[in-house]
PDB file of N, CA and C in Angstrom:
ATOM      1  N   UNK A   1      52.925 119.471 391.296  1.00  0.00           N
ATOM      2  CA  UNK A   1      53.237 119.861 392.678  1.00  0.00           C
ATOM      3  C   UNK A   1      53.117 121.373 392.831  1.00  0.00           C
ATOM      4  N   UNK A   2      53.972 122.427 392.202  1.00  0.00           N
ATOM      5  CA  UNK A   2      53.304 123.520 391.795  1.00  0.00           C
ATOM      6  C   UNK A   2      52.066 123.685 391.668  1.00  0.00           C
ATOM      7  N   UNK A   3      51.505 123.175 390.832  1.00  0.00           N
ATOM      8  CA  UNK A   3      50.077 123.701 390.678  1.00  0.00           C
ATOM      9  C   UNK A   3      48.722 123.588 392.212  1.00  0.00           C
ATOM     10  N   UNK A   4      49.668 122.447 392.882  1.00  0.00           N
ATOM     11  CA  UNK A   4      48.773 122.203 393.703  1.00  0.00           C
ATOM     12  C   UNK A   4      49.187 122.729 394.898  1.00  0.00           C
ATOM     13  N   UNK A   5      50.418 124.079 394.939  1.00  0.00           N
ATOM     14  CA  UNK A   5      51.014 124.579 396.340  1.00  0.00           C
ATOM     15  C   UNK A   5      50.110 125.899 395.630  1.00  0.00           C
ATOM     16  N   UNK A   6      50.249 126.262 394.643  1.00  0.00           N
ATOM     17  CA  UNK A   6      49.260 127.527 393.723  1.00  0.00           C
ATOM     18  C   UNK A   6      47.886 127.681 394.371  1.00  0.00           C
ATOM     19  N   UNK A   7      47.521 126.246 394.022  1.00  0.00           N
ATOM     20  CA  UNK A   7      45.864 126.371 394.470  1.00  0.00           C
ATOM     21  C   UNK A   7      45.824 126.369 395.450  1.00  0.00           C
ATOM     22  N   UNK A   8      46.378 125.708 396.598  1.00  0.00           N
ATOM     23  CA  UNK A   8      46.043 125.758 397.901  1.00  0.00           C
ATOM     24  C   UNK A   8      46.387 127.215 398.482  1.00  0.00           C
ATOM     25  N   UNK A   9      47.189 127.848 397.840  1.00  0.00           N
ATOM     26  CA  UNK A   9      47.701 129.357 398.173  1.00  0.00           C
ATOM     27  C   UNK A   9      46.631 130.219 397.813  1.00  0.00           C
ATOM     28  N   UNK A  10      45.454 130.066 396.817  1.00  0.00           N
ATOM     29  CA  UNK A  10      44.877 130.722 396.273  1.00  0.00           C
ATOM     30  C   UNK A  10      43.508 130.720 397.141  1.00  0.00           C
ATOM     31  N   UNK A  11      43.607 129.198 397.408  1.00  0.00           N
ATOM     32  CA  UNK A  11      42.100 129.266 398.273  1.00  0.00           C
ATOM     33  C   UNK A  11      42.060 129.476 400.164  1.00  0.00           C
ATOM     34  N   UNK A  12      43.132 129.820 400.072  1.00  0.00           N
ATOM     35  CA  UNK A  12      44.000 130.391 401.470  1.00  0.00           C
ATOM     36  C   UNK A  12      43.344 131.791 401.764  1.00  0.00           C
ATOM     37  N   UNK A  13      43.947 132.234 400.432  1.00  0.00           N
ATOM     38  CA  UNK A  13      43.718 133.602 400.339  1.00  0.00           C
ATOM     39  C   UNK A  13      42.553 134.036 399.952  1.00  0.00           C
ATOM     40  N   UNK A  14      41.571 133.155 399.430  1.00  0.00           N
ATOM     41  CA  UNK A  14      40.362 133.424 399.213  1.00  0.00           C
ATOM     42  C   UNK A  14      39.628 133.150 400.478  1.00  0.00           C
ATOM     43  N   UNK A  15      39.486 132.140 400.990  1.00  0.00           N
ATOM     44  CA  UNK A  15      38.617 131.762 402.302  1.00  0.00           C
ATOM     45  C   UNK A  15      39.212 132.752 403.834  1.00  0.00           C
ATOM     46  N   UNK A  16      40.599 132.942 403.930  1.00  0.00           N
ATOM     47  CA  UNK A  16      41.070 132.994 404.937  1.00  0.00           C
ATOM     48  C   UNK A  16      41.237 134.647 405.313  1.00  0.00           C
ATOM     49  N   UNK A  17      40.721 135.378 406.295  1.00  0.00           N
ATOM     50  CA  UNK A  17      40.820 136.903 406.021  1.00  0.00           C
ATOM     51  C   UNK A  17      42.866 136.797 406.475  1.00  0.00           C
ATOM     52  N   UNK A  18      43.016 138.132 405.846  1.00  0.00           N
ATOM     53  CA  UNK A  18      44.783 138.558 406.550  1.00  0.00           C
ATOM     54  C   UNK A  18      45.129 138.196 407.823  1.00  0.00           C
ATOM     55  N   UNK A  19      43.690 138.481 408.165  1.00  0.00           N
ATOM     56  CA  UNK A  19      44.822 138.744 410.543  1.00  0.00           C
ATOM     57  C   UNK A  19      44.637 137.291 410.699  1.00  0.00           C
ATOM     58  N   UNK A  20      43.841 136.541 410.133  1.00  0.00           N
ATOM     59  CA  UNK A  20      43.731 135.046 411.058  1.00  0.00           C
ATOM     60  C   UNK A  20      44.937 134.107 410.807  1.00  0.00           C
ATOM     61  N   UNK A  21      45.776 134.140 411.207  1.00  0.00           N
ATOM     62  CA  UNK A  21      46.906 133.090 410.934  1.00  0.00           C
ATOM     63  C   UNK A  21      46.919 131.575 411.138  1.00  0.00           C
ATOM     64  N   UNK A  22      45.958 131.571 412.298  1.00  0.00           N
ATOM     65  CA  UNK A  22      45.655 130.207 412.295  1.00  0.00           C
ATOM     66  C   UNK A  22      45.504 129.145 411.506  1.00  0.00           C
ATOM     67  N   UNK A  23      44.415 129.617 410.714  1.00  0.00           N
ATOM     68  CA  UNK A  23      43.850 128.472 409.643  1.00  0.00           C
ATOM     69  C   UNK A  23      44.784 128.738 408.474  1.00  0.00           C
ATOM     70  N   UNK A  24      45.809 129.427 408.299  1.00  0.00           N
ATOM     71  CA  UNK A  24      47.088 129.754 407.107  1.00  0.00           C
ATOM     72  C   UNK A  24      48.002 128.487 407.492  1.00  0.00           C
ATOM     73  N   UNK A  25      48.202 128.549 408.999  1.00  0.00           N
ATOM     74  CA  UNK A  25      49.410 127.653 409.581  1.00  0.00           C
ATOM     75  C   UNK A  25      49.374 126.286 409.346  1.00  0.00           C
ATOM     76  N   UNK A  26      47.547 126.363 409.907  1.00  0.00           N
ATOM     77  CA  UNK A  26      46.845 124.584 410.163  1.00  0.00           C
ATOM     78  C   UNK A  26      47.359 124.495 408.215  1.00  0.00           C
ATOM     79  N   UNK A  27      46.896 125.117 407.647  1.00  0.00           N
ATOM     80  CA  UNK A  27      46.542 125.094 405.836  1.00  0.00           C
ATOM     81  C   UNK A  27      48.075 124.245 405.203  1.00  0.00           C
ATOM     82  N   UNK A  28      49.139 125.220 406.374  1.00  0.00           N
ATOM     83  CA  UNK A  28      50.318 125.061 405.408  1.00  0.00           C
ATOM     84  C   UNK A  28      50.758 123.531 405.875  1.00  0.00           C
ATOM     85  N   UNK A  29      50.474 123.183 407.287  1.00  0.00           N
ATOM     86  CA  UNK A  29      51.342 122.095 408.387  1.00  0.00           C
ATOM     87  C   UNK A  29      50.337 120.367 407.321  1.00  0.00           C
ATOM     88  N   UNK A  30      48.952 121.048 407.078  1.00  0.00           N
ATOM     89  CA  UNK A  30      48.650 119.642 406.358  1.00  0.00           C
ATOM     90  C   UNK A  30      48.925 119.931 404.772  1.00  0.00           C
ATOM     91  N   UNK A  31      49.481 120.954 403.876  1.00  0.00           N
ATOM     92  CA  UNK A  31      49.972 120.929 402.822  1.00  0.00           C
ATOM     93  C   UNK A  31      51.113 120.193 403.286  1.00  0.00           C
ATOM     94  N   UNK A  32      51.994 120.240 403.937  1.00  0.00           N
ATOM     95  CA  UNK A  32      53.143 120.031 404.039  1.00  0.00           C
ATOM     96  C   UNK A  32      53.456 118.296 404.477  1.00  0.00           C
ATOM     97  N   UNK A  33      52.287 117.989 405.025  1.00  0.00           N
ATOM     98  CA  UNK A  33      52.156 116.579 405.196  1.00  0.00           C
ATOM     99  C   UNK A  33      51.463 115.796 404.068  1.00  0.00           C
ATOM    100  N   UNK A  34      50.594 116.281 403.648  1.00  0.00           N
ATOM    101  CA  UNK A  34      50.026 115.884 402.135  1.00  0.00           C
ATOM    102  C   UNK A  34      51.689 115.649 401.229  1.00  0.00           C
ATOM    103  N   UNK A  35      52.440 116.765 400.861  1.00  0.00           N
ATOM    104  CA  UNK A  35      53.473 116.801 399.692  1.00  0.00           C
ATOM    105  C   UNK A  35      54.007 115.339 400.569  1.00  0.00           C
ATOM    106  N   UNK A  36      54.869 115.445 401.626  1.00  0.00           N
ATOM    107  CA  UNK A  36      55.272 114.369 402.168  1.00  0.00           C
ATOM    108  C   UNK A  36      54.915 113.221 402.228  1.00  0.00           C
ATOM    109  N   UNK A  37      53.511 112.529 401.843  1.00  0.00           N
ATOM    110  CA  UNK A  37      53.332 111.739 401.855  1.00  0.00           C
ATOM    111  C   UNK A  37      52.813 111.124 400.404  1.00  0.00           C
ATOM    112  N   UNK A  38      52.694 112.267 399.563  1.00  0.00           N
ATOM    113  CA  UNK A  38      52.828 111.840 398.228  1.00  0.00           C
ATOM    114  C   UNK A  38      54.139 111.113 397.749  1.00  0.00           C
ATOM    115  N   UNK A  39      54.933 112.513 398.276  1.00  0.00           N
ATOM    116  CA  UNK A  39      57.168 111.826 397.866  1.00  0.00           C
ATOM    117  C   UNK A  39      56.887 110.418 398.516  1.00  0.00           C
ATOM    118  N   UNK A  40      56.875 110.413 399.460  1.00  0.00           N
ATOM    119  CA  UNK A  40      57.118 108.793 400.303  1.00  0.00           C
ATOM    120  C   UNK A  40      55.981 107.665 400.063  1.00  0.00           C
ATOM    121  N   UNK A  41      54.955 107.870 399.033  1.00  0.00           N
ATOM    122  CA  UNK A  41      54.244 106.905 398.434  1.00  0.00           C
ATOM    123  C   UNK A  41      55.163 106.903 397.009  1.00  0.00           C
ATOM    124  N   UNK A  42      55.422 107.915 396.606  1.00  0.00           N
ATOM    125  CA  UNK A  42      55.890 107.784 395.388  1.00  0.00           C
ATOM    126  C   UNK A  42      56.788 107.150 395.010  1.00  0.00           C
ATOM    127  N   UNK A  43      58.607 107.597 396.420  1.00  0.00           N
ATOM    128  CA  UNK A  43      59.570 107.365 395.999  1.00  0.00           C
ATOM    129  C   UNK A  43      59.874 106.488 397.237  1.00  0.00           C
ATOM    130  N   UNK A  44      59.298 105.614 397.785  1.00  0.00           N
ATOM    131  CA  UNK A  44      60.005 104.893 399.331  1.00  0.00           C
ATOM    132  C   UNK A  44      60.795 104.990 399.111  1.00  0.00           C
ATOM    133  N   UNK A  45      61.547 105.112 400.424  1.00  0.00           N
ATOM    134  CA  UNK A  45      63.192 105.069 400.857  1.00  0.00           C
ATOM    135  C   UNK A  45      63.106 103.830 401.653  1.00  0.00           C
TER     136      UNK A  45
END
């Protein structure tokens, strides 16, 4: 899980210039749904 918030941070910062926040936000809102839907395949509640 680390490794894969690392890489996505890395290729953020590689593809994405500083001022554009946009594609950082879009980057983080589907990281953040990706992790979420790993936990909730993983661990149903």
């Amino acid at each position: 899980m680390t490794n894969r918030i690392f890489y996505f941070r890395h290729m953020n910062g590689v593809f994405s210039p500083p001022t554009d926040s946009l594609p950082k936000l879009a980057l983080v809102i589907a990281m953040f749904i990706q992790i979420v839907i790993v936990t909730h395949g993983s661990f149903p509640l």
